[in-house]
Protein backbone atom coordinates (compact mmCIF):
# COMPACT_ATOMS: atom_id res chain seq x y z
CA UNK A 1 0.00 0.00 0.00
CA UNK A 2 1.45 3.52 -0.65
CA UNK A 3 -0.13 6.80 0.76
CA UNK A 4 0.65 10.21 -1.08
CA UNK A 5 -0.05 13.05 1.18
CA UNK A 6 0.52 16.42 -0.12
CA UNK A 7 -0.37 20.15 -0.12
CA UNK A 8 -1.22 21.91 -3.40
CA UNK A 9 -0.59 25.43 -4.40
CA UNK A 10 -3.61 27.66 -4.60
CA UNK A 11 -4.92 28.16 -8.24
CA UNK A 12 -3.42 31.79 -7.98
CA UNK A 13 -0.17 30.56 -7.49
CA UNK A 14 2.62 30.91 -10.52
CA UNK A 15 2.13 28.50 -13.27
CA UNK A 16 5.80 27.87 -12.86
CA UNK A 17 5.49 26.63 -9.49
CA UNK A 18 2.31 24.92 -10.31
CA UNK A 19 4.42 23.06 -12.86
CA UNK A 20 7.09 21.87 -10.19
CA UNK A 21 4.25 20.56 -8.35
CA UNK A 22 2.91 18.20 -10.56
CA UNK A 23 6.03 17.19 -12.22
CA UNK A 24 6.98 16.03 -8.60
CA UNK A 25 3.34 14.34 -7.59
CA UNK A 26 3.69 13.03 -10.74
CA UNK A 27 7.54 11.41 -10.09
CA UNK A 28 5.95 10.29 -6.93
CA UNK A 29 3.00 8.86 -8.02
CA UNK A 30 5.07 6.74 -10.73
CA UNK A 31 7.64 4.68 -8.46
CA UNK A 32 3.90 3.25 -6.75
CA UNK A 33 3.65 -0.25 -8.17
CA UNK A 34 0.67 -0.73 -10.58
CA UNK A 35 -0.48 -3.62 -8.68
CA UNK A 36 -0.35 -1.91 -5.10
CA UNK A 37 -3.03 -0.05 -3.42
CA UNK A 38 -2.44 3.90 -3.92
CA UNK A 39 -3.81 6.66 -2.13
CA UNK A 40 -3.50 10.09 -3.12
CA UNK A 41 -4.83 12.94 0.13
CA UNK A 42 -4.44 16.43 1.08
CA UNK A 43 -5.20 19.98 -0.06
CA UNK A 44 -4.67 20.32 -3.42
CA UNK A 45 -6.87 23.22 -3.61
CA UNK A 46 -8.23 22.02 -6.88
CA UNK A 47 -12.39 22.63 -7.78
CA UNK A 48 -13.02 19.66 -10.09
CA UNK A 49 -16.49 20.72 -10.29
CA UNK A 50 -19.64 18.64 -11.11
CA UNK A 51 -19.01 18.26 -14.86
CA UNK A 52 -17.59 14.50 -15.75
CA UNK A 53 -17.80 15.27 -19.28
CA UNK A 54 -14.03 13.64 -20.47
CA UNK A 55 -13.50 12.63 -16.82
CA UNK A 56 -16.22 9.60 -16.46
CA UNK A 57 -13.60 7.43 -15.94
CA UNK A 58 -12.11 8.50 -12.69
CA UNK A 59 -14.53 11.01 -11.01
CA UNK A 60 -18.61 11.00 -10.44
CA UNK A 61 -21.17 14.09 -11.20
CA UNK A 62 -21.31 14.94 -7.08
CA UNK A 63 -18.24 17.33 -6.91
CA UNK A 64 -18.83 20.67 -5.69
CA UNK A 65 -19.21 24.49 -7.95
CA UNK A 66 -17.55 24.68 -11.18
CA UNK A 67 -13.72 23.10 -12.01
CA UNK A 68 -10.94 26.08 -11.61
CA UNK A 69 -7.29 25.65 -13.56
CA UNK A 70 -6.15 23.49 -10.68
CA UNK A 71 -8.87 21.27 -11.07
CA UNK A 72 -8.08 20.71 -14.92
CA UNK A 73 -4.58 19.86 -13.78
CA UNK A 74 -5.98 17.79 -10.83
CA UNK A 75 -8.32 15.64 -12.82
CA UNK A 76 -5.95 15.60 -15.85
CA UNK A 77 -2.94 13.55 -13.04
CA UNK A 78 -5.88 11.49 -12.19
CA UNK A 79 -6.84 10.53 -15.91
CA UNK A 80 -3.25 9.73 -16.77
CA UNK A 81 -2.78 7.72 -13.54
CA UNK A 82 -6.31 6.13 -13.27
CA UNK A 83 -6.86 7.22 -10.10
CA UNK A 84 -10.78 7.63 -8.99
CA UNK A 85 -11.60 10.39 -7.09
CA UNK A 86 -13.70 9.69 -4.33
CA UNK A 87 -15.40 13.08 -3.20
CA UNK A 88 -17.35 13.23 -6.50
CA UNK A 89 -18.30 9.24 -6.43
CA UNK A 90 -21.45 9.50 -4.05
CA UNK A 91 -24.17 12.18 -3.80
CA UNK A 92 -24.05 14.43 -0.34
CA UNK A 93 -25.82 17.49 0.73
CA UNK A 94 -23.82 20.82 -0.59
CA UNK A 95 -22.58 22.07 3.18
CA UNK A 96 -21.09 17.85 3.57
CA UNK A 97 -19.60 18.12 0.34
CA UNK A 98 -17.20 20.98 0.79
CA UNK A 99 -13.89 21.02 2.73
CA UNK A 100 -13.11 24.92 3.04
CA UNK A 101 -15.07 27.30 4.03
CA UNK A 102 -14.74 31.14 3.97
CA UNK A 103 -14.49 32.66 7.23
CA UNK A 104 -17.50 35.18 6.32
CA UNK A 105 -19.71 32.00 5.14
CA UNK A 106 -20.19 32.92 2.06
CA UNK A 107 -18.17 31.07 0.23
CA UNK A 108 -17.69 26.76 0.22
CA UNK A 109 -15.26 24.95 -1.80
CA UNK A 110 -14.30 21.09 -2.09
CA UNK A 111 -10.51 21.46 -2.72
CA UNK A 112 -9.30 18.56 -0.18
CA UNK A 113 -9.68 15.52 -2.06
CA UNK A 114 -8.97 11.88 -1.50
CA UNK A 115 -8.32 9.25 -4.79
CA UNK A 116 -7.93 5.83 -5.16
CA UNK A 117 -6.48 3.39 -8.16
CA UNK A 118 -9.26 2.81 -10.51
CA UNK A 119 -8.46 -1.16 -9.77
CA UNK A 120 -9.55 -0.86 -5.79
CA UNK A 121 -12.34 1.69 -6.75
CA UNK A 122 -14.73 -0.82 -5.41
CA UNK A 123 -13.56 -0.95 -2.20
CA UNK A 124 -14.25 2.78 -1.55
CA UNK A 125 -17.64 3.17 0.82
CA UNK A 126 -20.05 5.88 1.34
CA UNK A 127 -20.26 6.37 5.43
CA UNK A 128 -21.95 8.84 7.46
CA UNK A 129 -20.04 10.07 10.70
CA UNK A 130 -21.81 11.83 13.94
CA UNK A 131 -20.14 14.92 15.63
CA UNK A 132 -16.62 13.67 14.04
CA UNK A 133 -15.30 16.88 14.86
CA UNK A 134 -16.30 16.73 18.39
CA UNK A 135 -14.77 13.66 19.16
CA UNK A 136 -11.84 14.77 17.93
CA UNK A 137 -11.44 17.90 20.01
CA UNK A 138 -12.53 15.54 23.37
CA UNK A 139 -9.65 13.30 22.01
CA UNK A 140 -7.19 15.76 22.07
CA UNK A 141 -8.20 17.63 25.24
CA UNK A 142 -7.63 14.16 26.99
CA UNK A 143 -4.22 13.67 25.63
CA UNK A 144 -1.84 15.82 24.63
CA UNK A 145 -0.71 14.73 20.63
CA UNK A 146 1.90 15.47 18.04
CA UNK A 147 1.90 15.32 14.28
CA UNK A 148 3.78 12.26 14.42
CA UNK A 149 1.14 10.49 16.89
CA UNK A 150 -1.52 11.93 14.22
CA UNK A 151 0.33 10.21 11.74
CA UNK A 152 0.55 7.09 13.37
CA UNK A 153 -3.16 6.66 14.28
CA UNK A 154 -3.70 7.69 10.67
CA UNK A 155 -1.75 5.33 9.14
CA UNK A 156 -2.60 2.30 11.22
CA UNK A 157 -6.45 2.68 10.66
CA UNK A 158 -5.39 2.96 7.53
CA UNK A 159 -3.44 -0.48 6.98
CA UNK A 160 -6.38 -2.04 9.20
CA UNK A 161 -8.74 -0.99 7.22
CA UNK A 162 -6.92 -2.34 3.82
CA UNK A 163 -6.33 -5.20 5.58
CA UNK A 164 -9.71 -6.09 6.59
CA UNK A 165 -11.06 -5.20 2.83
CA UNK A 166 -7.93 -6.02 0.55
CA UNK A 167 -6.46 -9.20 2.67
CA UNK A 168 -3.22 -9.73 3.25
CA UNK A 169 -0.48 -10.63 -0.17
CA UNK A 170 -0.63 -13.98 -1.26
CA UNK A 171 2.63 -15.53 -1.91
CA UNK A 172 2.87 -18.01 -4.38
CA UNK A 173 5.29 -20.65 -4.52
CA UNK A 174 6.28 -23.17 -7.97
CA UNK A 175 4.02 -26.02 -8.00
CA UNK A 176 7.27 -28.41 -7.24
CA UNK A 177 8.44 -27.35 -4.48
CA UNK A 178 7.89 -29.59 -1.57
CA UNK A 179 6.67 -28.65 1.92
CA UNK A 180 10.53 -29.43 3.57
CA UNK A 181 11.99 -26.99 1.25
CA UNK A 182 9.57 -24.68 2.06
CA UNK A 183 10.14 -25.21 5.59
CA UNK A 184 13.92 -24.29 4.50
CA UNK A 185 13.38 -21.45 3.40
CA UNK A 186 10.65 -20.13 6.33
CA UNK A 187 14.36 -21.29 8.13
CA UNK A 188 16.91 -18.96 6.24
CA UNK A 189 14.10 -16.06 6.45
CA UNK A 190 14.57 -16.91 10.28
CA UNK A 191 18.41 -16.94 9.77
CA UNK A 192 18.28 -13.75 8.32
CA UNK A 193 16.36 -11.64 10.29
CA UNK A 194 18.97 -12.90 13.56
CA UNK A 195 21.80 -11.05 11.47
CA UNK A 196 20.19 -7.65 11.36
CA UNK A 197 18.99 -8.14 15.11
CA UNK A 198 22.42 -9.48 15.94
CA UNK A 199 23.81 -7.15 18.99
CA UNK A 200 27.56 -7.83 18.89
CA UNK A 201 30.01 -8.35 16.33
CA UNK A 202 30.52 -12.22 16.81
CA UNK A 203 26.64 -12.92 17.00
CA UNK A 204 26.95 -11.57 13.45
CA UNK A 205 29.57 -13.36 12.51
CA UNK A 206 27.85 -16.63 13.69
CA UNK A 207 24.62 -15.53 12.23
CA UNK A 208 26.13 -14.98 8.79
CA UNK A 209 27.33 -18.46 9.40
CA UNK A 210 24.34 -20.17 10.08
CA UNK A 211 22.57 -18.46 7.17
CA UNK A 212 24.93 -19.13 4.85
CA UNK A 213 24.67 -22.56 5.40
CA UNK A 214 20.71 -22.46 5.40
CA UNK A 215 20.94 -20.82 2.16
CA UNK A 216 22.88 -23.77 0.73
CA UNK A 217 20.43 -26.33 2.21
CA UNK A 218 17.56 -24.01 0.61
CA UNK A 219 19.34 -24.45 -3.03
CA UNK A 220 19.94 -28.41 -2.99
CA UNK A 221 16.12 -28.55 -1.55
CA UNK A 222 15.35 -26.59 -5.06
CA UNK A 223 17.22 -28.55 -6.92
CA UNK A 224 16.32 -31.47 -5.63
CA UNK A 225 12.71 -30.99 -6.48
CA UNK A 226 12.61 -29.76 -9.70
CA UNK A 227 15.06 -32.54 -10.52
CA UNK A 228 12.08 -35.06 -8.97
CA UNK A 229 9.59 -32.82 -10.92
CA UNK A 230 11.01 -33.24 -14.07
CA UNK A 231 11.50 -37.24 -14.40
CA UNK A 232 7.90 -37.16 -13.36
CA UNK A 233 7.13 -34.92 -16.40
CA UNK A 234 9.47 -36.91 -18.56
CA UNK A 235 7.47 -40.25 -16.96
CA UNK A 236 4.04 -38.93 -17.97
CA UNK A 237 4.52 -37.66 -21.20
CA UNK A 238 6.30 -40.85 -22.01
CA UNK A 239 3.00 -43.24 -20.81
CA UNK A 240 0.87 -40.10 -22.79
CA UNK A 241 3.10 -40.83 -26.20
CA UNK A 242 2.56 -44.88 -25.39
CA UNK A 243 -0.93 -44.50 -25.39
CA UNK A 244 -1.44 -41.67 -27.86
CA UNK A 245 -2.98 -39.30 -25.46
CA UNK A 246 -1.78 -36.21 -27.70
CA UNK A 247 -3.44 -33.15 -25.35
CA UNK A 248 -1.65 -35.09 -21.91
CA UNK A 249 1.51 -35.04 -24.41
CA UNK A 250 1.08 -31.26 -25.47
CA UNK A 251 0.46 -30.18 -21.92
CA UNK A 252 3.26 -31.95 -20.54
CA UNK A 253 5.97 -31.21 -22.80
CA UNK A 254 5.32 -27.87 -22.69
CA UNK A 255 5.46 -27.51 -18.68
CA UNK A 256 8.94 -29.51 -19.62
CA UNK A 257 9.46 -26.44 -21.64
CA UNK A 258 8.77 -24.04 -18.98
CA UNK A 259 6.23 -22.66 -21.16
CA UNK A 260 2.50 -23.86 -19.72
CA UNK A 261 -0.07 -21.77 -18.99
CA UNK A 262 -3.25 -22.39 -17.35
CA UNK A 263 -6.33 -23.12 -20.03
CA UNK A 264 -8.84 -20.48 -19.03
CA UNK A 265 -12.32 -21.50 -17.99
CA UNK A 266 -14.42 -21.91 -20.83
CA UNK A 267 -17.82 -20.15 -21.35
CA UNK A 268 -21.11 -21.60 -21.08
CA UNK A 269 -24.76 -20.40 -21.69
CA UNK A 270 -27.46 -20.54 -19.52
CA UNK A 271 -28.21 -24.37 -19.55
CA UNK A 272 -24.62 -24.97 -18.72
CA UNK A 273 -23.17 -26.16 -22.02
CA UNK A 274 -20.21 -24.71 -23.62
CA UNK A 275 -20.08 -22.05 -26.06
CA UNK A 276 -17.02 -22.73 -28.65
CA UNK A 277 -18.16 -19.68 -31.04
CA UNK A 278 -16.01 -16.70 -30.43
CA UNK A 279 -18.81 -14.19 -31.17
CA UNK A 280 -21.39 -15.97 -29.20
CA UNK A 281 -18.21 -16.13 -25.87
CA UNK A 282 -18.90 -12.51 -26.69
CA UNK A 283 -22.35 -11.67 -26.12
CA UNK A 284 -22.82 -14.10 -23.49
């Protein structure tokens, strides 16, 4: 999971600056992995507006007033990174929608926004909160709190929350491998870790030892099993070739070649029957 928190110059700002900006969000926002969960906060003091027109993609019709410059720019990083964002997705009253508010009261504007990759955008959920605000001044009247102790309870409701929605990463290991190589190599993670928590000099030493030779064990494991692996390959396609079992033979030799891939699920129709015509996999 990566979390982008930043603070946008105001729309008046010079177009110079506002160009720094964005080059950098943009630098920032690139280094995320594709396949992680990214989200993109703060005041970036960008009106998108309630007009999708171009935007459909990545923001709803539920913004707030009419998009500014930094909202073109805003919603522009968004398009070109896919990222959803979440204050226009579902409909509130005009006084929950905006985030600043002129200190005369004439004036409301939604320029905090919050964004999500397109990819998670179903995992984003509509809630309604009760005196938020006044919790969180009896909150910090009880204890005294720094911006790092903000952060922290931020970020950890944060990773909860993914955690509870998303799941934890699934590792996946090669078919082959047995479960007492695996357990090898839960052992040289184990052997690892003791050298960066190693205290003195000669518990390092030792622990660089005793991973080293974990790491050894972990390699003959490997090639132990893929060496079982493929004679049992070799085995099968040889009985398929015997007894002229050509798709056994096709599917074998090409795991041999380190080249299978999984058949995808075919399509049926209603009754449950197969459908082999491309056009009709189509409309079903």
């Amino acid at each position: 999971m990566n979390i982008i928190q930043c603070y946008a110059p105001t729309n008046d700002s010079n177009d110079d600056i506002k160009n720094q900006f964005y080059e950098r969000l943009q630098s920032v926002i690139k280094k995320c992995p594709r396949k992680d969960l990214t989200i993109l906060m703060g005041d970036l003091n960008a009106k998108v507006g309630i007009d999708n027109t171009g935007y459909e993609d990545i923001m709803g019709r539920h913004g707030l007033g009419e998009r500014n410059e930094n909202g073109e720019r805003f919603a522009n990083l968004c398009a070109s990174n896919k990222l959803v964002i979440g204050g226009t997705i579902f409909p509130h009253k005009r006084i929950h929608k905006a985030t600043w508010i002129s200190p005369d009261h004439t004036t409301e504007n939604q320029i905090d926004h919050i964004c999500i990759n397109k990819k998670f955008r179903r995992t984003m959920e509509d809630i309604a909160l009760s005196n938020r605000f006044q919790a969180l001044q009896n909150l910090l009247k009880e204890e005294e709190t720094s911006m790092l102790d903000n952060w922290k309870g931020i970020k950890e409701a944060l990773t909860l929350t993914c955690q509870e929605v998303l799941g934890l990463k699934k590792y996946h290991h090669k078919e082959w491998i047995s479960t007492e190589t695996l357990d090898k190599i839960k052992e040289r993670k184990n052997k690892k870790a003791a050298i960066n928590n190693s205290r003195t000099r000669a518990e390092k030493v030792q622990a660089q030892a005793e991973y080293i030779e974990a790491n050894k064990q972990v390699k003959r494991s490997i090639r132990a099993d893929k060496k079982k692996y493929v004679e049992e390959l070799a085995t099968t396609a040889e009985k398929a070739a015997r007894e002229g079992n050509m798709k056994q033979l096709y599917d074998t030799t090409k795991k041999l070649a380190g080249k299978y891939s999984k058949p995808e699920r075919p399509v049926k129709d209603k009754e449950g029957k197969p459908i082999t015509e491309i056009q009709q996999q189509r409309n079903r």
